[in-house]
PDB file of N, CA and C in Angstrom:
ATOM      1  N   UNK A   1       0.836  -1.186   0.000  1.00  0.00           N
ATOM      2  CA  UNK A   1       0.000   0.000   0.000  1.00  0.00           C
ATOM      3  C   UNK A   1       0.877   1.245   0.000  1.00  0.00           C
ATOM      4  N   UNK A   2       0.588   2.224  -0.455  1.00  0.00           N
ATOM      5  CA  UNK A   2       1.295   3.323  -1.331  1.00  0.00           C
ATOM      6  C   UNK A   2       0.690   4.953  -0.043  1.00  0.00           C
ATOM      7  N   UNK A   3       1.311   4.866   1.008  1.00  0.00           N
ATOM      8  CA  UNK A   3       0.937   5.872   1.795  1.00  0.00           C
ATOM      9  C   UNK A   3       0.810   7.371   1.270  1.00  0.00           C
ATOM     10  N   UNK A   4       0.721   8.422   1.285  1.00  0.00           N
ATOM     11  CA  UNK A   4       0.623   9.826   0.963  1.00  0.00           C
ATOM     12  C   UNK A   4      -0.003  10.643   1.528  1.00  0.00           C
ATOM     13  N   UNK A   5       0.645  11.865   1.911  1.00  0.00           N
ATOM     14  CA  UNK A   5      -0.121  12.768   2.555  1.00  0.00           C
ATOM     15  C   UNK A   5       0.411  14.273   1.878  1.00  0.00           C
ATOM     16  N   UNK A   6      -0.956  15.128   1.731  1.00  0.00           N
ATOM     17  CA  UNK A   6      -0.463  16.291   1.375  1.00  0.00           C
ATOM     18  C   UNK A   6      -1.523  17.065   1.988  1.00  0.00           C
ATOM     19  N   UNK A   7      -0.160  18.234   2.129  1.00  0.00           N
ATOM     20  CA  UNK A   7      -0.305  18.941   2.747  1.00  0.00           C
ATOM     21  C   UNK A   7      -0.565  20.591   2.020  1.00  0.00           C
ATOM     22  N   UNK A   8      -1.251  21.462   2.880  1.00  0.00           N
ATOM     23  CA  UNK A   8      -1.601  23.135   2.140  1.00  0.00           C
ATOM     24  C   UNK A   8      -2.130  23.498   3.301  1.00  0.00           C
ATOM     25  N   UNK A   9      -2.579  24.742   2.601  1.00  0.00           N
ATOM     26  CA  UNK A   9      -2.913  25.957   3.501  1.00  0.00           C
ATOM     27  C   UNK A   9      -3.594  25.252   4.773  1.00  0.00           C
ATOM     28  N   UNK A  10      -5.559  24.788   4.595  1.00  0.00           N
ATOM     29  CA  UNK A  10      -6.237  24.221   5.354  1.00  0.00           C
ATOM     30  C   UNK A  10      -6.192  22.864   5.601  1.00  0.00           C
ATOM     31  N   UNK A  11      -5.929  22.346   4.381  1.00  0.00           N
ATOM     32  CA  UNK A  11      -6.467  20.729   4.194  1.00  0.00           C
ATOM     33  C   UNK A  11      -7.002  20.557   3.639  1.00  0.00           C
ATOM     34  N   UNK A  12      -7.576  21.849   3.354  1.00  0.00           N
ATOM     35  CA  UNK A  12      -9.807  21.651   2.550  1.00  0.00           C
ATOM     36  C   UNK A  12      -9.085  21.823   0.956  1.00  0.00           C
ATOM     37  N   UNK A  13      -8.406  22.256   0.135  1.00  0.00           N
ATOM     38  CA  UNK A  13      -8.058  22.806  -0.813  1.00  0.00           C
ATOM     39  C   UNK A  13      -7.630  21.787  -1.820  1.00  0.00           C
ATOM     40  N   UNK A  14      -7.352  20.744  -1.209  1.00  0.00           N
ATOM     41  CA  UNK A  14      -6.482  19.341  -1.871  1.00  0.00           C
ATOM     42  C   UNK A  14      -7.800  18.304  -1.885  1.00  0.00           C
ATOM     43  N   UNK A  15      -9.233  18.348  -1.212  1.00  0.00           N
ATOM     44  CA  UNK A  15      -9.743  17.210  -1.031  1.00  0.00           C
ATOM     45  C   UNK A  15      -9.732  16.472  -2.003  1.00  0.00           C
ATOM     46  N   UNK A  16     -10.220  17.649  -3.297  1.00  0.00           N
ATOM     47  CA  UNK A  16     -10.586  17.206  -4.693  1.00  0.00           C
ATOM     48  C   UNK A  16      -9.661  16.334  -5.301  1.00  0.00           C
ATOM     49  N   UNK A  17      -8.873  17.157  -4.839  1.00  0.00           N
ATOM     50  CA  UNK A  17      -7.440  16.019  -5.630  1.00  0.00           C
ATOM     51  C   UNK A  17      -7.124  14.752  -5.502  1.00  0.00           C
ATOM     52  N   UNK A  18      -7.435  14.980  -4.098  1.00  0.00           N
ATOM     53  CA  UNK A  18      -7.029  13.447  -3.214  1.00  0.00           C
ATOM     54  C   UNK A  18      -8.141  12.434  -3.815  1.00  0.00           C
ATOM     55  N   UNK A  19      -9.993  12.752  -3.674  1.00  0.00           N
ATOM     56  CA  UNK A  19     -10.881  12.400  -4.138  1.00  0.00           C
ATOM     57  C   UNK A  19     -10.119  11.821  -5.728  1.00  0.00           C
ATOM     58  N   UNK A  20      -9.576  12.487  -6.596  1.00  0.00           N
ATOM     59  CA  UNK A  20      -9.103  12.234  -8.243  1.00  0.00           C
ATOM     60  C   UNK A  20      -7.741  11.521  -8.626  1.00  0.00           C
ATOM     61  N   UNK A  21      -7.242  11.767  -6.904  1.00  0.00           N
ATOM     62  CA  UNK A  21      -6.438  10.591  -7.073  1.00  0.00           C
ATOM     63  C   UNK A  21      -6.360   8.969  -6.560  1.00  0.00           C
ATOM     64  N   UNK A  22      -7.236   8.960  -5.577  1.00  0.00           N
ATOM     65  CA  UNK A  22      -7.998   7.755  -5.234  1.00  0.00           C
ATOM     66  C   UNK A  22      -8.360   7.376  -6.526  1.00  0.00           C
ATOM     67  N   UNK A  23      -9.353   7.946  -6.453  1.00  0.00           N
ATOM     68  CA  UNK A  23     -10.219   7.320  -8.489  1.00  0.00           C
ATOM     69  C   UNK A  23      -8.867   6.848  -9.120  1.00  0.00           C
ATOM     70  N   UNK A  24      -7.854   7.646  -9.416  1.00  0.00           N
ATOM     71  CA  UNK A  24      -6.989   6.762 -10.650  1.00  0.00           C
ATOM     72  C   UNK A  24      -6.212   5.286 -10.083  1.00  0.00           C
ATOM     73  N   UNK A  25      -6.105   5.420  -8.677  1.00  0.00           N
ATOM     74  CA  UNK A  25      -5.386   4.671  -8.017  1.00  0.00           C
ATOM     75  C   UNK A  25      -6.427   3.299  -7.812  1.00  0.00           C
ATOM     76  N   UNK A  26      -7.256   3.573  -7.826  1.00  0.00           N
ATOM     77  CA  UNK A  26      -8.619   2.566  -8.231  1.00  0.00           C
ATOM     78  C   UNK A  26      -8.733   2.046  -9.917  1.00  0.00           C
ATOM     79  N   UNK A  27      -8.621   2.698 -10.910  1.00  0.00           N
ATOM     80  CA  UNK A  27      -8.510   2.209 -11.557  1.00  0.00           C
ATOM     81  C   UNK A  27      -7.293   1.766 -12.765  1.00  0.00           C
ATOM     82  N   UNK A  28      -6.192   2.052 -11.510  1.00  0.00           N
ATOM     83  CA  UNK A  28      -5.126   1.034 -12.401  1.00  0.00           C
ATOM     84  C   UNK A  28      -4.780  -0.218 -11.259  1.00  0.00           C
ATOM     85  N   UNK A  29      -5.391  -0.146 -10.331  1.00  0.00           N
ATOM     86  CA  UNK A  29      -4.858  -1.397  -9.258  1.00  0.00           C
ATOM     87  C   UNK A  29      -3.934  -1.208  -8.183  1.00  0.00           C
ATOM     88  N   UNK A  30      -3.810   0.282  -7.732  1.00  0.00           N
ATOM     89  CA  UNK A  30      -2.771   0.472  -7.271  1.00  0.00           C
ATOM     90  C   UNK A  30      -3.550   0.770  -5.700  1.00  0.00           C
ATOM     91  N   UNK A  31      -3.006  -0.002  -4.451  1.00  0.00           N
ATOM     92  CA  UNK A  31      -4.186   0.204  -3.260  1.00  0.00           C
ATOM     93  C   UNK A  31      -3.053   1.276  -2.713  1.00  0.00           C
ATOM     94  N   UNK A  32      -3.965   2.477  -1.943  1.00  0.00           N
ATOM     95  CA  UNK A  32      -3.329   3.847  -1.541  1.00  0.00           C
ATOM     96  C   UNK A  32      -4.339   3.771  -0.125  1.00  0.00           C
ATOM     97  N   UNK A  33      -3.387   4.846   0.333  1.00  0.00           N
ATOM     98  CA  UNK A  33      -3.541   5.646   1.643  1.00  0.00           C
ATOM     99  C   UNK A  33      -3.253   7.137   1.227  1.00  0.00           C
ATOM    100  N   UNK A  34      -4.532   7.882   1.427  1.00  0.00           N
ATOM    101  CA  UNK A  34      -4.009   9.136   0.620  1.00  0.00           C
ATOM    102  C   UNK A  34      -4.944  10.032   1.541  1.00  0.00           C
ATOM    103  N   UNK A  35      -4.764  11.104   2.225  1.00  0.00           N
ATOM    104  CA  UNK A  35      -5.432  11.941   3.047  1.00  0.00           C
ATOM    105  C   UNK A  35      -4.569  13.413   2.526  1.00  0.00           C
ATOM    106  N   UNK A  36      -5.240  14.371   3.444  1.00  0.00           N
ATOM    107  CA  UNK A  36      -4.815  15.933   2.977  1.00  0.00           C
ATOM    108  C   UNK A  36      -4.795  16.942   4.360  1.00  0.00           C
ATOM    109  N   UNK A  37      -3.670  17.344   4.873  1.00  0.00           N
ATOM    110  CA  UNK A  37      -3.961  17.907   6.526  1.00  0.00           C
ATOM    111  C   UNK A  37      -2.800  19.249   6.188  1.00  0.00           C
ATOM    112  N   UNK A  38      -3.609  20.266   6.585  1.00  0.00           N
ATOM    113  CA  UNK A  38      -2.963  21.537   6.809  1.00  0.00           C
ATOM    114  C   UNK A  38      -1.369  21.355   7.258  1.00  0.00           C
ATOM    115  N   UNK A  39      -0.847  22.347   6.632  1.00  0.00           N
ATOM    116  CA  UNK A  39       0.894  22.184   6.129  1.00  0.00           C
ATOM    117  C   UNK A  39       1.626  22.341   7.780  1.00  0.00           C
ATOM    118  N   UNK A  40       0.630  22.938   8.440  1.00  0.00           N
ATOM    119  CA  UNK A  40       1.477  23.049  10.031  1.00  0.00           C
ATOM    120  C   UNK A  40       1.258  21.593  11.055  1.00  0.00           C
ATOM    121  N   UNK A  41       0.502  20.819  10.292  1.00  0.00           N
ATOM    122  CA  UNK A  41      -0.028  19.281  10.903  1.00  0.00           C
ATOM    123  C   UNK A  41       1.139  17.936  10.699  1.00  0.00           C
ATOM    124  N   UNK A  42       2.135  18.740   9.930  1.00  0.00           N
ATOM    125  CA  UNK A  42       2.936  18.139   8.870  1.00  0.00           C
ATOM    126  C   UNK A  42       3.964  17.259   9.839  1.00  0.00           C
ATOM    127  N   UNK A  43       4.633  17.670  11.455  1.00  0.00           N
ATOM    128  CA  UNK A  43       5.031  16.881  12.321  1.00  0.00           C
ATOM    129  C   UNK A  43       4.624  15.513  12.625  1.00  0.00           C
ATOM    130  N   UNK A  44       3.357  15.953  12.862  1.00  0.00           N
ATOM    131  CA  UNK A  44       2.281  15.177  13.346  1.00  0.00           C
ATOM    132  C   UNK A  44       1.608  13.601  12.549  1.00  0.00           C
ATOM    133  N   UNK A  45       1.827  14.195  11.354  1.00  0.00           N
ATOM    134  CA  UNK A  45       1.200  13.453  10.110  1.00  0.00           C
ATOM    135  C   UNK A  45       2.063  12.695   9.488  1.00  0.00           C
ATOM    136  N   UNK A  46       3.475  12.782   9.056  1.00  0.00           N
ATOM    137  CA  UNK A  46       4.703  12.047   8.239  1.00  0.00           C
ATOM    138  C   UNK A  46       4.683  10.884   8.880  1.00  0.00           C
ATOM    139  N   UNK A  47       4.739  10.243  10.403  1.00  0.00           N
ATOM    140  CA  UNK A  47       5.311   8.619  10.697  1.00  0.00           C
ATOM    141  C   UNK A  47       4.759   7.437   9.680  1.00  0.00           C
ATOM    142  N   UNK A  48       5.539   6.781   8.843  1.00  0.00           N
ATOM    143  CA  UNK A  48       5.069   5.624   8.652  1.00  0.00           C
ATOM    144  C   UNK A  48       4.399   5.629   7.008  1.00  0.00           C
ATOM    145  N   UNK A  49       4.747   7.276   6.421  1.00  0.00           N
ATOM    146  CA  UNK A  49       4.321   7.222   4.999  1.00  0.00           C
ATOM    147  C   UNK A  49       5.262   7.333   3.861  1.00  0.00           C
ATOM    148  N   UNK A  50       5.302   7.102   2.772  1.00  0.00           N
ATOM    149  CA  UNK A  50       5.886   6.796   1.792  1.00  0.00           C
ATOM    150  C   UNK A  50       6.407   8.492   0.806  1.00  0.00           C
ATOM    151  N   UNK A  51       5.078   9.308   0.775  1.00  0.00           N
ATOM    152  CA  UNK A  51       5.965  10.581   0.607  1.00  0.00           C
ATOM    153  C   UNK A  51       4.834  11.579   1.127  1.00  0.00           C
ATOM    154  N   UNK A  52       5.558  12.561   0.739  1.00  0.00           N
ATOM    155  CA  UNK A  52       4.813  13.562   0.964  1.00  0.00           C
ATOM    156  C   UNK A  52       4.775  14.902  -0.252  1.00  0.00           C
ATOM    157  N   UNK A  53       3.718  15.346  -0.016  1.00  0.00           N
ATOM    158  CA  UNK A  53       3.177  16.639  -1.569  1.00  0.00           C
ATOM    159  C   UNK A  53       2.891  17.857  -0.598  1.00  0.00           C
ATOM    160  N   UNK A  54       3.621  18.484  -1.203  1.00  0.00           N
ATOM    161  CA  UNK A  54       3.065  19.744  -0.760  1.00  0.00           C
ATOM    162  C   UNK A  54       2.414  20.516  -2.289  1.00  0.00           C
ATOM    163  N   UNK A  55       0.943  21.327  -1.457  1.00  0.00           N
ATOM    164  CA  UNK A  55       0.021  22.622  -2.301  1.00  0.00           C
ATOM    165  C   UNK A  55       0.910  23.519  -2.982  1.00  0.00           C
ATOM    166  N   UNK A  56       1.126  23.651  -4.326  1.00  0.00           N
ATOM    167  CA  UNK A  56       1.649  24.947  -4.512  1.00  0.00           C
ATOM    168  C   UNK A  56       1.972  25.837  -3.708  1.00  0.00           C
ATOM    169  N   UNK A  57       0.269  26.169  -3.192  1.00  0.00           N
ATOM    170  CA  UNK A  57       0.070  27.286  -2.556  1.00  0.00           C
ATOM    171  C   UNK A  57       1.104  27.439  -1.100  1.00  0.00           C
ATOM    172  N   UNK A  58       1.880  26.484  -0.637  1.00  0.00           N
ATOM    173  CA  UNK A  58       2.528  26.274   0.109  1.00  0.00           C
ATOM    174  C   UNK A  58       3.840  25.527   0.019  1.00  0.00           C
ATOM    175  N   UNK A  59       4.392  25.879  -1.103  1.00  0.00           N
ATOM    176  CA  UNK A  59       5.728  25.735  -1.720  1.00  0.00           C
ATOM    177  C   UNK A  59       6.858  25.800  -1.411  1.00  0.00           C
ATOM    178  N   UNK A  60       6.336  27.425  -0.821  1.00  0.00           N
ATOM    179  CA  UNK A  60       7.770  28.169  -0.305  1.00  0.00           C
ATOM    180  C   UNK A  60       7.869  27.447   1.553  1.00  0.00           C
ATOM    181  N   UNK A  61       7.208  26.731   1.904  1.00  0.00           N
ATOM    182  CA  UNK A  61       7.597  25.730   2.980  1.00  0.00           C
ATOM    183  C   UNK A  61       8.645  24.309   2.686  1.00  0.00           C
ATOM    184  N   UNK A  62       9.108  24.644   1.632  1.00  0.00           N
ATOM    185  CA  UNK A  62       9.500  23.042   0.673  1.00  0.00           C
ATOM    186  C   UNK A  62      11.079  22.801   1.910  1.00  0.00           C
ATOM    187  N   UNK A  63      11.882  24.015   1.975  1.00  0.00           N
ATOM    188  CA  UNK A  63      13.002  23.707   2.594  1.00  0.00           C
ATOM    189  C   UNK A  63      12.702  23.552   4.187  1.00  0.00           C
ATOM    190  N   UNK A  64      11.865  23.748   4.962  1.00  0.00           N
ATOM    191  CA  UNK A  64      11.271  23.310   6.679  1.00  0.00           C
ATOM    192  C   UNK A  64      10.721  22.078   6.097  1.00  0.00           C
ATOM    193  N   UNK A  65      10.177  21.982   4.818  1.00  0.00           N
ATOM    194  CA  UNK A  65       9.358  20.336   5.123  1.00  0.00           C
ATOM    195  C   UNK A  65      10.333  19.696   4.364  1.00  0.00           C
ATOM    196  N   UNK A  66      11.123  19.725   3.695  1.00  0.00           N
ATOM    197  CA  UNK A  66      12.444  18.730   3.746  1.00  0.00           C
ATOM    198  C   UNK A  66      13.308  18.598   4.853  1.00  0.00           C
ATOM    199  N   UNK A  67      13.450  19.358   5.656  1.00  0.00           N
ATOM    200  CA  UNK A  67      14.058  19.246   7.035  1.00  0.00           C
ATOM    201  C   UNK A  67      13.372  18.378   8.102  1.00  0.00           C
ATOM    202  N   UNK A  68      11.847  18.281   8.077  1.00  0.00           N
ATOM    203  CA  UNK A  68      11.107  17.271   9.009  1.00  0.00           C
ATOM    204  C   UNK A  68      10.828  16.201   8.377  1.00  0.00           C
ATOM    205  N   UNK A  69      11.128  16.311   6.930  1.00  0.00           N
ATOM    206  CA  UNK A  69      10.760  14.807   6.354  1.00  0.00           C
ATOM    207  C   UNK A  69      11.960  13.813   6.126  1.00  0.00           C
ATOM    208  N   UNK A  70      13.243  14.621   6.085  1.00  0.00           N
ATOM    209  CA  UNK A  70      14.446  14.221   6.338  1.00  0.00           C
ATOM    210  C   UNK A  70      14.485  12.877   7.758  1.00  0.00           C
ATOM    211  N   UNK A  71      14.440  13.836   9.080  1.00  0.00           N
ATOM    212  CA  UNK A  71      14.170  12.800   9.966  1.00  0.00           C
ATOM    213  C   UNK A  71      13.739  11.781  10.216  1.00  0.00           C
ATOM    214  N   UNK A  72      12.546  11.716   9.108  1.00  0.00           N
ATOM    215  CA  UNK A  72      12.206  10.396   9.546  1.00  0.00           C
ATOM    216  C   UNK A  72      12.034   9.713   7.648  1.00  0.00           C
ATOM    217  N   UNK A  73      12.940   9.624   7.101  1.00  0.00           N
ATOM    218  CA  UNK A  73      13.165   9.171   5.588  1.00  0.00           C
ATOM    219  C   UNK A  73      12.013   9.243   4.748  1.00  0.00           C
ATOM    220  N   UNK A  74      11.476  10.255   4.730  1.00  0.00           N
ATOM    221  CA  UNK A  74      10.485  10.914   3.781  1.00  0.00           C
ATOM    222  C   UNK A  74      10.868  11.830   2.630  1.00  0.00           C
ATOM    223  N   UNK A  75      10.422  11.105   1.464  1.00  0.00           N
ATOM    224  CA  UNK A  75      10.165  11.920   0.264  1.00  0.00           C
ATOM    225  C   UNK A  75       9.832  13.292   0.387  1.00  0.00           C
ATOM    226  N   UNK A  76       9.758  14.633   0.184  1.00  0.00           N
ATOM    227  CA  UNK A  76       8.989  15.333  -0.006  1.00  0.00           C
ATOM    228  C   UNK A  76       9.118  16.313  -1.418  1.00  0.00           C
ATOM    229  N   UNK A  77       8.092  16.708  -1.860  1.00  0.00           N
ATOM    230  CA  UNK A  77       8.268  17.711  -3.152  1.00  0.00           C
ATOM    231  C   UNK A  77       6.872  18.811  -3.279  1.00  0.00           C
ATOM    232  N   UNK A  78       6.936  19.456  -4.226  1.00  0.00           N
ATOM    233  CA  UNK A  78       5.739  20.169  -4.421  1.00  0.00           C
ATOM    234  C   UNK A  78       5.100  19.953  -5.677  1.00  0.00           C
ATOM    235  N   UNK A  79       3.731  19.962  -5.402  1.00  0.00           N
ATOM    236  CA  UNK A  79       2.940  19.387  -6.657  1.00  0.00           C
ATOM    237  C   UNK A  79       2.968  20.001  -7.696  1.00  0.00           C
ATOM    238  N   UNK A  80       2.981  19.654  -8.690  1.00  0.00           N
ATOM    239  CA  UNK A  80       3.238  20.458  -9.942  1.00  0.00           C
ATOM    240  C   UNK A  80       1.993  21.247 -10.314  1.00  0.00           C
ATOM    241  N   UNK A  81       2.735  22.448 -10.507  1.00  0.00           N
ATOM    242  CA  UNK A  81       1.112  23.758 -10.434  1.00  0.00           C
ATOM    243  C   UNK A  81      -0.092  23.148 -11.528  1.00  0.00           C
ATOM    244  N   UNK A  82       0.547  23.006 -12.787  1.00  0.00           N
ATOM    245  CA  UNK A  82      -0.435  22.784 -13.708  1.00  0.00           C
ATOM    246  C   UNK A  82      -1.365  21.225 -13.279  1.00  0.00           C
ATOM    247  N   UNK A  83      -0.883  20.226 -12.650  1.00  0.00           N
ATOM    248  CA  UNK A  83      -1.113  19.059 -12.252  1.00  0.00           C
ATOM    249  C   UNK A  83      -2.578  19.369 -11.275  1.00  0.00           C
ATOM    250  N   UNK A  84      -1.723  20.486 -10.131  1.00  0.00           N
ATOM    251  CA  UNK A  84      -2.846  20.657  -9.163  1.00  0.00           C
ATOM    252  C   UNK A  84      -4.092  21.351  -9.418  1.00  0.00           C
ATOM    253  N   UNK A  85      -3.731  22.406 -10.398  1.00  0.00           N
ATOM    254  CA  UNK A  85      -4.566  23.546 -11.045  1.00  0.00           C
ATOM    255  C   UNK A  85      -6.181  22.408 -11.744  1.00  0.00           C
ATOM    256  N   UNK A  86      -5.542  21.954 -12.306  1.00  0.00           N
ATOM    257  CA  UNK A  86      -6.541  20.845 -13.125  1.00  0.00           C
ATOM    258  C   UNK A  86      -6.906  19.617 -12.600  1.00  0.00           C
ATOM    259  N   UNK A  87      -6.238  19.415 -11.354  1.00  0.00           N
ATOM    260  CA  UNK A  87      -7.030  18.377 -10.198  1.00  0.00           C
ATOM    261  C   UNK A  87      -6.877  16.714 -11.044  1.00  0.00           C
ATOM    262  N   UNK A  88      -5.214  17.163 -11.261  1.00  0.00           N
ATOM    263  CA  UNK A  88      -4.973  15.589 -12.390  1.00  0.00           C
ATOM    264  C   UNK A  88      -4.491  14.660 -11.469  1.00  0.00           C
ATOM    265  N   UNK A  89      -5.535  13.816 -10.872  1.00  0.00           N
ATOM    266  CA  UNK A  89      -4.993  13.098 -10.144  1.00  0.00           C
ATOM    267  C   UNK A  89      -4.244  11.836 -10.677  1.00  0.00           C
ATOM    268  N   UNK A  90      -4.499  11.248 -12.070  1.00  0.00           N
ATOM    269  CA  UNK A  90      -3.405  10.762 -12.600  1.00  0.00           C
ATOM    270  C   UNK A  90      -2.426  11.317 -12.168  1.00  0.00           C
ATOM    271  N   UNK A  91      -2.286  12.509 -12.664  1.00  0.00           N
ATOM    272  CA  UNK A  91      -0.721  12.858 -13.061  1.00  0.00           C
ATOM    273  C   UNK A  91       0.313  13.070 -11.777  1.00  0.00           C
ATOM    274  N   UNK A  92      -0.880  13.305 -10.861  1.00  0.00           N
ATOM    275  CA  UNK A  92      -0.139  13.385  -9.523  1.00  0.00           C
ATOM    276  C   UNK A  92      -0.052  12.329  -8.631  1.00  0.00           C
ATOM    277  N   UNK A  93      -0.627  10.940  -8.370  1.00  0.00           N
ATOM    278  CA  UNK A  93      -0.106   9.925  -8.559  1.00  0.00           C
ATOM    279  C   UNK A  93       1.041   9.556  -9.092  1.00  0.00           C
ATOM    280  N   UNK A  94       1.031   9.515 -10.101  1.00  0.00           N
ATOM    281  CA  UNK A  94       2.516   9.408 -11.157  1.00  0.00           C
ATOM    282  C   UNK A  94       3.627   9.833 -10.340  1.00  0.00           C
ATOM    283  N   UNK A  95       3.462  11.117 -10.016  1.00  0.00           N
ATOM    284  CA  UNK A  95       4.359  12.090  -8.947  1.00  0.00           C
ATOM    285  C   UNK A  95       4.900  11.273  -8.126  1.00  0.00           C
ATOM    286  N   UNK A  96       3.871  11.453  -7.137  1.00  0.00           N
ATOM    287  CA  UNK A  96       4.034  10.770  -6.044  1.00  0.00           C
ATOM    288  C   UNK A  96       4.422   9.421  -5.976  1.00  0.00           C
ATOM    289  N   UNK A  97       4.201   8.417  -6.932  1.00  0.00           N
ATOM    290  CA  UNK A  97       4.770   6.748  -6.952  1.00  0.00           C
ATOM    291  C   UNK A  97       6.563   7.333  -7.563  1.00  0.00           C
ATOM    292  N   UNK A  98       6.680   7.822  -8.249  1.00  0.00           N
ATOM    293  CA  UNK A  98       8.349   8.454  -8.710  1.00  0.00           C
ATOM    294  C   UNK A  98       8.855   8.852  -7.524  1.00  0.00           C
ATOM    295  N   UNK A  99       8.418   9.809  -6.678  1.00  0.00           N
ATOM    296  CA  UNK A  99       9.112  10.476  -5.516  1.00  0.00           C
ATOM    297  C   UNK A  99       9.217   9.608  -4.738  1.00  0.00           C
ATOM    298  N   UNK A 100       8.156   8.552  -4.174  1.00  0.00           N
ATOM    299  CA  UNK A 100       8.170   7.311  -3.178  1.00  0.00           C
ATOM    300  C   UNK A 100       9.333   6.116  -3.996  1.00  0.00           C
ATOM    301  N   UNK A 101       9.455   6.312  -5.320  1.00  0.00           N
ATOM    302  CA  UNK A 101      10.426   4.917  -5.517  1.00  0.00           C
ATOM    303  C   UNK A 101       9.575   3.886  -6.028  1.00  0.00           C
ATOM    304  N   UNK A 102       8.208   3.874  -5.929  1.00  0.00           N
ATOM    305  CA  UNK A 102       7.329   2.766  -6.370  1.00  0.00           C
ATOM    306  C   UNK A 102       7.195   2.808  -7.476  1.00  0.00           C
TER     307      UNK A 102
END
């Protein structure tokens, strides 16, 4: 199972995505763990997952959340604007299985 968590402003901003990336992850066979928790939850939230996405909109956090994802051997990157803009949860899947190594 293919853990993920991303993170933004509220939480609320990514649901869709997460919702569009479930769906693709459903229909190529791929079983996920995929939730969405405000970018300051981000301590709290990393144990035990495979990577992590950060919101555009919360980008410029990329070098503090490589520093906490460091600690505990976490992926982290930022979602690609046009990816998130258009709620491609293919494409961000894709992402995220490349950044995790899967």
């Amino acid at each position: 199972m293919l853990k993920i968590r991303l993170f933004c402003n509220q939480g609320m901003s990514t649901s869709l995505l997460v919702k569009a990336m479930i769906k693709a992850a459903e229909e190529e066979g791929t079983e996920v763990d995929i939730m969405a928790y405000p970018a300051n939850e981000m301590d709290a939230r990393i144990e035990g997952i495979d990577c992590a996405l950060l919101g555009p909109q919360v980008g410029y956090l990329k070098s503090k959340a490589t520093k906490t994802c460091e600690a505990k051997n976490v992926p982290v990157d930022v979602i690609p604007m046009q990816d998130y803009g258009m709620c491609n949860g293919k494409g961000v899947l894709a992402f995220a299985k490349k950044l995790a190594g899967k």
